[in-house]
C-alpha atoms as a PDB file:
ATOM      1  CA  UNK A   1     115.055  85.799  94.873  1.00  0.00           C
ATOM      2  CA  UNK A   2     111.739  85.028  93.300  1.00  0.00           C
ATOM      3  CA  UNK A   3     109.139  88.479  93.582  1.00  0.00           C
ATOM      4  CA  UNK A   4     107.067  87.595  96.240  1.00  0.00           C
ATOM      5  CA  UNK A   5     103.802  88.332  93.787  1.00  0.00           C
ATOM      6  CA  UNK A   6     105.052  85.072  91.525  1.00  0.00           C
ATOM      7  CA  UNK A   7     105.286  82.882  94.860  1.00  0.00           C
ATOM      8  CA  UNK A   8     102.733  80.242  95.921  1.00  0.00           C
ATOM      9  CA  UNK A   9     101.026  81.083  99.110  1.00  0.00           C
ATOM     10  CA  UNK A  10     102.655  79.668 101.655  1.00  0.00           C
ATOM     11  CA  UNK A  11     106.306  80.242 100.190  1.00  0.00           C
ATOM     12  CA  UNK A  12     104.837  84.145  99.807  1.00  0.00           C
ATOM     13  CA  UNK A  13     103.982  84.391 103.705  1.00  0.00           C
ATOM     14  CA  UNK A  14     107.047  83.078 104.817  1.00  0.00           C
ATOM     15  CA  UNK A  15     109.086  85.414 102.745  1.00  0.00           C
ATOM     16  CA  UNK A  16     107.083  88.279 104.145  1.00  0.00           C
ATOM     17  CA  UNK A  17     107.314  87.114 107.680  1.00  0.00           C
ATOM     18  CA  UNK A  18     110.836  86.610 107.467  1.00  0.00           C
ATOM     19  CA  UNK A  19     111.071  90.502 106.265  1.00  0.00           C
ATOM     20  CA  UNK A  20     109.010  91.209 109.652  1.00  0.00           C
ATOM     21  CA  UNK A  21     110.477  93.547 112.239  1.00  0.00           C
ATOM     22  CA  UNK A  22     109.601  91.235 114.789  1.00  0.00           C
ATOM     23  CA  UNK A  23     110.553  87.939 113.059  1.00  0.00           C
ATOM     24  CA  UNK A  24     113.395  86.657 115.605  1.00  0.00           C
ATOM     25  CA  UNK A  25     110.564  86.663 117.922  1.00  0.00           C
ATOM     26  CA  UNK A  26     107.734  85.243 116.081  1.00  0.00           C
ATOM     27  CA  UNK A  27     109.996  82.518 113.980  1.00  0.00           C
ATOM     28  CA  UNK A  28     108.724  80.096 116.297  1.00  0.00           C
ATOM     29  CA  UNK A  29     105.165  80.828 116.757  1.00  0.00           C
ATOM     30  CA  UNK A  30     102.480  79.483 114.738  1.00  0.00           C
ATOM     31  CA  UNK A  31     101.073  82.291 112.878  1.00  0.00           C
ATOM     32  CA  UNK A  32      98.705  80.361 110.520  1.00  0.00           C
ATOM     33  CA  UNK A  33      95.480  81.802 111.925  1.00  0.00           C
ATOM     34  CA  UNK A  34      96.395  85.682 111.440  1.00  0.00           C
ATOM     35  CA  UNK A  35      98.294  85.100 108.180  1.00  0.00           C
ATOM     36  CA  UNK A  36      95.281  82.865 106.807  1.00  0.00           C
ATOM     37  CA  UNK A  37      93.310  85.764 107.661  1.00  0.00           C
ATOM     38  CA  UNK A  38      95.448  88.463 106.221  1.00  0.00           C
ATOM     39  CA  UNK A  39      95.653  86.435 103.245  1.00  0.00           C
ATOM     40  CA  UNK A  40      92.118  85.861 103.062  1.00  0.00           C
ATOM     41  CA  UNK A  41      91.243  89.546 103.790  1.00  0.00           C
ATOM     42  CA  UNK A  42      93.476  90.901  99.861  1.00  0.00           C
ATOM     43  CA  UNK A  43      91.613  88.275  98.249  1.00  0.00           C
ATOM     44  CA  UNK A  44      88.300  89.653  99.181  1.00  0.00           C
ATOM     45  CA  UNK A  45      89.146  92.914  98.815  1.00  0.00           C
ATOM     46  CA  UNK A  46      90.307  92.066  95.416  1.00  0.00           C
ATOM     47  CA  UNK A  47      86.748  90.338  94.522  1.00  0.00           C
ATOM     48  CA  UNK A  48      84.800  93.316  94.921  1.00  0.00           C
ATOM     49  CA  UNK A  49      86.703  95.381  92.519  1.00  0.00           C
ATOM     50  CA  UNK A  50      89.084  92.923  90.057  1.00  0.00           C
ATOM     51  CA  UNK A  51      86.682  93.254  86.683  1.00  0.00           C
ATOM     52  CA  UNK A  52      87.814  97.153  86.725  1.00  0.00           C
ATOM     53  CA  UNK A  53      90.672  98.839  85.838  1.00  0.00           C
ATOM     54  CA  UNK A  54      93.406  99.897  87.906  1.00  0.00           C
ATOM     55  CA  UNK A  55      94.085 102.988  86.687  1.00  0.00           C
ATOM     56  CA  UNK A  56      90.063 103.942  86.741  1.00  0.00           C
ATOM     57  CA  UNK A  57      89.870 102.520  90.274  1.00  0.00           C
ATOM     58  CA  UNK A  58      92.615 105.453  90.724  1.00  0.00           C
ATOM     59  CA  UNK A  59      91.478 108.327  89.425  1.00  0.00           C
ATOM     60  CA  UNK A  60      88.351 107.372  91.298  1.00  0.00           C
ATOM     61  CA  UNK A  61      90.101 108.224  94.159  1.00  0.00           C
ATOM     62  CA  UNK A  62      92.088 110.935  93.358  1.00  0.00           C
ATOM     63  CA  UNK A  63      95.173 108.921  93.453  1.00  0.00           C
ATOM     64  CA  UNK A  64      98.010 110.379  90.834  1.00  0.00           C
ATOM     65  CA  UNK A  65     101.310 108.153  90.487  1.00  0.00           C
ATOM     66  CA  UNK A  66     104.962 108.635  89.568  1.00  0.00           C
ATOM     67  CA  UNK A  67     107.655 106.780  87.558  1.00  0.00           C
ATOM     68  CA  UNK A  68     111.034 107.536  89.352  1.00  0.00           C
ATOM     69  CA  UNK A  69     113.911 106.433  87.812  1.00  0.00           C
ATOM     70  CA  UNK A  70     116.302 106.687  90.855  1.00  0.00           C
ATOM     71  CA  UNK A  71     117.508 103.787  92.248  1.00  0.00           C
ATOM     72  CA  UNK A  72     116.291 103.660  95.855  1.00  0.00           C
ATOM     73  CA  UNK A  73     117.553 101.317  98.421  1.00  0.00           C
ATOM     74  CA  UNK A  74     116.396 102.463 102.014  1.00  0.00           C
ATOM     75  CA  UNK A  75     118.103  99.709 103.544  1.00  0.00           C
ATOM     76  CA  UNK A  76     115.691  97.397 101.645  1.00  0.00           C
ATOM     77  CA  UNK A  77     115.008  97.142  98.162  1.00  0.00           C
ATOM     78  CA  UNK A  78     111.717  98.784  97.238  1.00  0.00           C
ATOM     79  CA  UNK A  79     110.030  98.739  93.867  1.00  0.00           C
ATOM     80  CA  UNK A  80     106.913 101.335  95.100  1.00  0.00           C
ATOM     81  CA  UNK A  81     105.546 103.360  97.848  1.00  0.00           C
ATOM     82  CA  UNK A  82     102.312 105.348  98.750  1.00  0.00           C
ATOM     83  CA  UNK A  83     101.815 108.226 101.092  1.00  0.00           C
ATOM     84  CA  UNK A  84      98.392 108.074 101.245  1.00  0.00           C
ATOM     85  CA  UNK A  85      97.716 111.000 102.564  1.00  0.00           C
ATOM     86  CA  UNK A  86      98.866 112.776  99.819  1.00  0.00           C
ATOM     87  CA  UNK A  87      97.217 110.004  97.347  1.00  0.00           C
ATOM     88  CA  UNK A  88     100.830 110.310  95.214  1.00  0.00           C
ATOM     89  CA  UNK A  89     102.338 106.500  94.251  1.00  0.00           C
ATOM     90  CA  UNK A  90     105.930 106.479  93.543  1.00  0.00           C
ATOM     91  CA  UNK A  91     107.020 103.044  91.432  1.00  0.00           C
ATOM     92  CA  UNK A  92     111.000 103.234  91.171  1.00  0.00           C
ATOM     93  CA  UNK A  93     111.657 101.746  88.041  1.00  0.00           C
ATOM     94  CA  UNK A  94     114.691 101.516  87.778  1.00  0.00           C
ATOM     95  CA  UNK A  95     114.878  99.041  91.025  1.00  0.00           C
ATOM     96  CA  UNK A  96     112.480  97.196  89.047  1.00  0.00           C
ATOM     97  CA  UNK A  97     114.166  97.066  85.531  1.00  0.00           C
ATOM     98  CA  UNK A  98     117.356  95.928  87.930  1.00  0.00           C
ATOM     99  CA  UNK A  99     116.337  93.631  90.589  1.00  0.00           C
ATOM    100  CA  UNK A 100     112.307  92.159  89.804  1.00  0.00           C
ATOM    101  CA  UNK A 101     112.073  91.726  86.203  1.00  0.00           C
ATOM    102  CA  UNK A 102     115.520  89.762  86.395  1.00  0.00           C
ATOM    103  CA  UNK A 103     113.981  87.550  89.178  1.00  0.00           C
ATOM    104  CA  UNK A 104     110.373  86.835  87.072  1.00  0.00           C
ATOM    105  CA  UNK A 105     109.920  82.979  86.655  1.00  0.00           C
ATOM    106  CA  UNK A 106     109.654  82.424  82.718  1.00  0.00           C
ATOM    107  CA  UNK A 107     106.093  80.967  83.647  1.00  0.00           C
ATOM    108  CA  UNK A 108     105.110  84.777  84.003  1.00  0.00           C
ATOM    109  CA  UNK A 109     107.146  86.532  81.425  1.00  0.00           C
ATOM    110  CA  UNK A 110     104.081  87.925  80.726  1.00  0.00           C
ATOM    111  CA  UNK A 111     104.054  90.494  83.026  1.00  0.00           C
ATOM    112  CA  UNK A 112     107.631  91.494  82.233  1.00  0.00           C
ATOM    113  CA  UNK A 113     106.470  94.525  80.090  1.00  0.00           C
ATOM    114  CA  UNK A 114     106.590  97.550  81.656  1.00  0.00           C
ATOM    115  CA  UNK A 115     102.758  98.375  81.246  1.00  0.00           C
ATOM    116  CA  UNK A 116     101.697  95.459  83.488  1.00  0.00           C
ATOM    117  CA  UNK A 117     104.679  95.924  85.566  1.00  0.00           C
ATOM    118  CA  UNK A 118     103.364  99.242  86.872  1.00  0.00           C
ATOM    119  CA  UNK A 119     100.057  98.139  87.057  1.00  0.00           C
ATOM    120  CA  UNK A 120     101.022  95.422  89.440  1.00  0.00           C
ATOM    121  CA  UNK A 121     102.622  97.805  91.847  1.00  0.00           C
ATOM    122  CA  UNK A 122     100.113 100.276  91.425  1.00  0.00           C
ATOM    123  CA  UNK A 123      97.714  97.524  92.595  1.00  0.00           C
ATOM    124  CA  UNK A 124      99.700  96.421  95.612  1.00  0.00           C
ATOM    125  CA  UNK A 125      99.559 100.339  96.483  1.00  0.00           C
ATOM    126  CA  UNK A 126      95.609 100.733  95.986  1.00  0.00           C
ATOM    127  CA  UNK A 127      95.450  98.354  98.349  1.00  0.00           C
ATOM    128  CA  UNK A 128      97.345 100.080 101.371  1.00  0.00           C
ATOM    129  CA  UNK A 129      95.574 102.797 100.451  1.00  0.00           C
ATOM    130  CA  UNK A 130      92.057 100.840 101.155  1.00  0.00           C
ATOM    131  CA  UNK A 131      93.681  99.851 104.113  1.00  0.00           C
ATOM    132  CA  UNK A 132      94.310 103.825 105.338  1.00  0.00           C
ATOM    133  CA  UNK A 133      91.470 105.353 103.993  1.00  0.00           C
ATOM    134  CA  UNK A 134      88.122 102.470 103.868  1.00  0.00           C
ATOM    135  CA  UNK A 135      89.060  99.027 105.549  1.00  0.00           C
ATOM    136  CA  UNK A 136      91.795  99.860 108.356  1.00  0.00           C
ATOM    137  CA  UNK A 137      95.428  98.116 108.500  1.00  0.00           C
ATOM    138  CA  UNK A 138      95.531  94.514 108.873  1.00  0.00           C
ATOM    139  CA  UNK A 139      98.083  94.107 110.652  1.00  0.00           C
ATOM    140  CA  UNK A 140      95.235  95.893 113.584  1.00  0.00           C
ATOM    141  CA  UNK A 141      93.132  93.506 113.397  1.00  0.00           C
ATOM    142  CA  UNK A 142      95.340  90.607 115.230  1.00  0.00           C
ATOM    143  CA  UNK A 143      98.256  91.459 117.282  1.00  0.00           C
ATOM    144  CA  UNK A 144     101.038  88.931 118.270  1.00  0.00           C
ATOM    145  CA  UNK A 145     102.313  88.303 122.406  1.00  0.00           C
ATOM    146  CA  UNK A 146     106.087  88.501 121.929  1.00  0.00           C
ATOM    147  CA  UNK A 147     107.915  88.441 125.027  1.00  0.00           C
ATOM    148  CA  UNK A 148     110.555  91.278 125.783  1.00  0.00           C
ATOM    149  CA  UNK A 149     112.967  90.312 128.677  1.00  0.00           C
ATOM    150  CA  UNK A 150     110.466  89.670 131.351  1.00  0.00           C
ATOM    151  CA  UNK A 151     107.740  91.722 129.641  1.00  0.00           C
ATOM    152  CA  UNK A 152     104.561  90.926 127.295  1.00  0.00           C
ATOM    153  CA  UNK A 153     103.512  92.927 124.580  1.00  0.00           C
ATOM    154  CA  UNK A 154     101.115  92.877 122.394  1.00  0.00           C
ATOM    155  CA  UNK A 155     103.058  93.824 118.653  1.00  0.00           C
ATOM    156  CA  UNK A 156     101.452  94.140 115.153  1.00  0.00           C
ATOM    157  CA  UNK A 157     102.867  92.479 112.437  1.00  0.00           C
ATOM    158  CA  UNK A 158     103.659  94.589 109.359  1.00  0.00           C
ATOM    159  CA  UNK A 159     103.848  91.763 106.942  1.00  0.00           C
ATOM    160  CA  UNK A 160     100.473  90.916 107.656  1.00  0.00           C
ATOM    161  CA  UNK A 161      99.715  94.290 105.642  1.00  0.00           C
ATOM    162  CA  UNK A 162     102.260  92.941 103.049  1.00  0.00           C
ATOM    163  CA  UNK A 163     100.633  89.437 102.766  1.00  0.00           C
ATOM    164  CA  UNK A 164      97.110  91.371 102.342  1.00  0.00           C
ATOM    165  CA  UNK A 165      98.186  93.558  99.436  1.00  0.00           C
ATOM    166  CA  UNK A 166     100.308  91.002  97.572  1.00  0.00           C
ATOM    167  CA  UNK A 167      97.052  88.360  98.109  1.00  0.00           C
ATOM    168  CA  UNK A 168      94.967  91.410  96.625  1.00  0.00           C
ATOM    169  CA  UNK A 169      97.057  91.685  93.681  1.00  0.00           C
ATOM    170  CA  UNK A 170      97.296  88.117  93.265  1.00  0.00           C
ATOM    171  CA  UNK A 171      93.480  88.162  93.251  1.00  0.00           C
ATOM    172  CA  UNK A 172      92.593  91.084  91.205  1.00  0.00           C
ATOM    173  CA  UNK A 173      95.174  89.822  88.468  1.00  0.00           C
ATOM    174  CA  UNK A 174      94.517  86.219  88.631  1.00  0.00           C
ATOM    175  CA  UNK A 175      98.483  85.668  88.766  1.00  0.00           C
ATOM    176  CA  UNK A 176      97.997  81.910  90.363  1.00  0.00           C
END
């Protein structure tokens, strides 16, 4: 499977959708409007800071990361994580030496080096963490009706956070 980061925009949001807790339910429901605006929401957030440096954007905030070299599977395959309250990254690199750099389109062999490879991730994190501590979570801004049995219920979407940060790092890095 292509990374999601090297994916066109629509193929991107699908992929993330389809990763969606809820995505049985919302398969079938036109979701343009919120995902436009999730989209639309990384890439702006990216404008305002994409001529500066990841890492200084970082330490501006306190923000320390981690190479971890344990391959970590939670029942999903995850290159990186933040807990932002503790401003600490994690990027497992060996997930990504294994399963994304494998999966890289030749077009962007470029980012294939392990430098650039961290700084993507630790991109995709700065973003949740804009999301926690400046801009609140996307995926609050919209909720989705999904129908449980005989009840409504208003549900966020997760991987309208996703589609935010990888639209963010798309931005900020020009990966198009």
């Amino acid at each position: 499977m292509i990374p999601s980061i090297f994916l066109n925009k629509e193929e991107l949001i699908n992929q993330e959708l389809k990763n969606d807790l809820y995505y049985d339910r919302i398969k079938n429901i036109d979701l343009s409007d919120i995902t436009s605006m999730a989209w639309n929401r990384g890439t702006n957030e990216a404008k305002k800071c994409k001529n500066q440096d990841i890492n200084i954007l970082l330490k501006k905030e306190g923000i320390n990361f981690k190479i971890n070299n344990v391959h970590c599977t939670p029942g999903y395959m995850i290159f990186s994580q933040i807990i932002v309250n503790e401003k600490k990254i994690t990027i497992y690199m060996k997930n990504i030496e294994e399963e994304f750099i494998p999966s890289i389109p030749e077009k962007y062999s470029f980012w294939k080096t392990k430098d650039r490879l961290i700084n993507l991730f630790l991109c995709h994190e700065y973003y949740h963490y804009l999301e926690y501590y400046y801009i609140g979570l996307t995926s609050n801004i919209e909720k989705v009706n999904l129908k449980f049995g005989f009840i409504n219920m208003k549900k966020q979407l997760k991987s309208l956070n996703e589609i935010a940060a990888h639209a963010f790092v798309k931005e900020f890095y020009d990966i198009w």
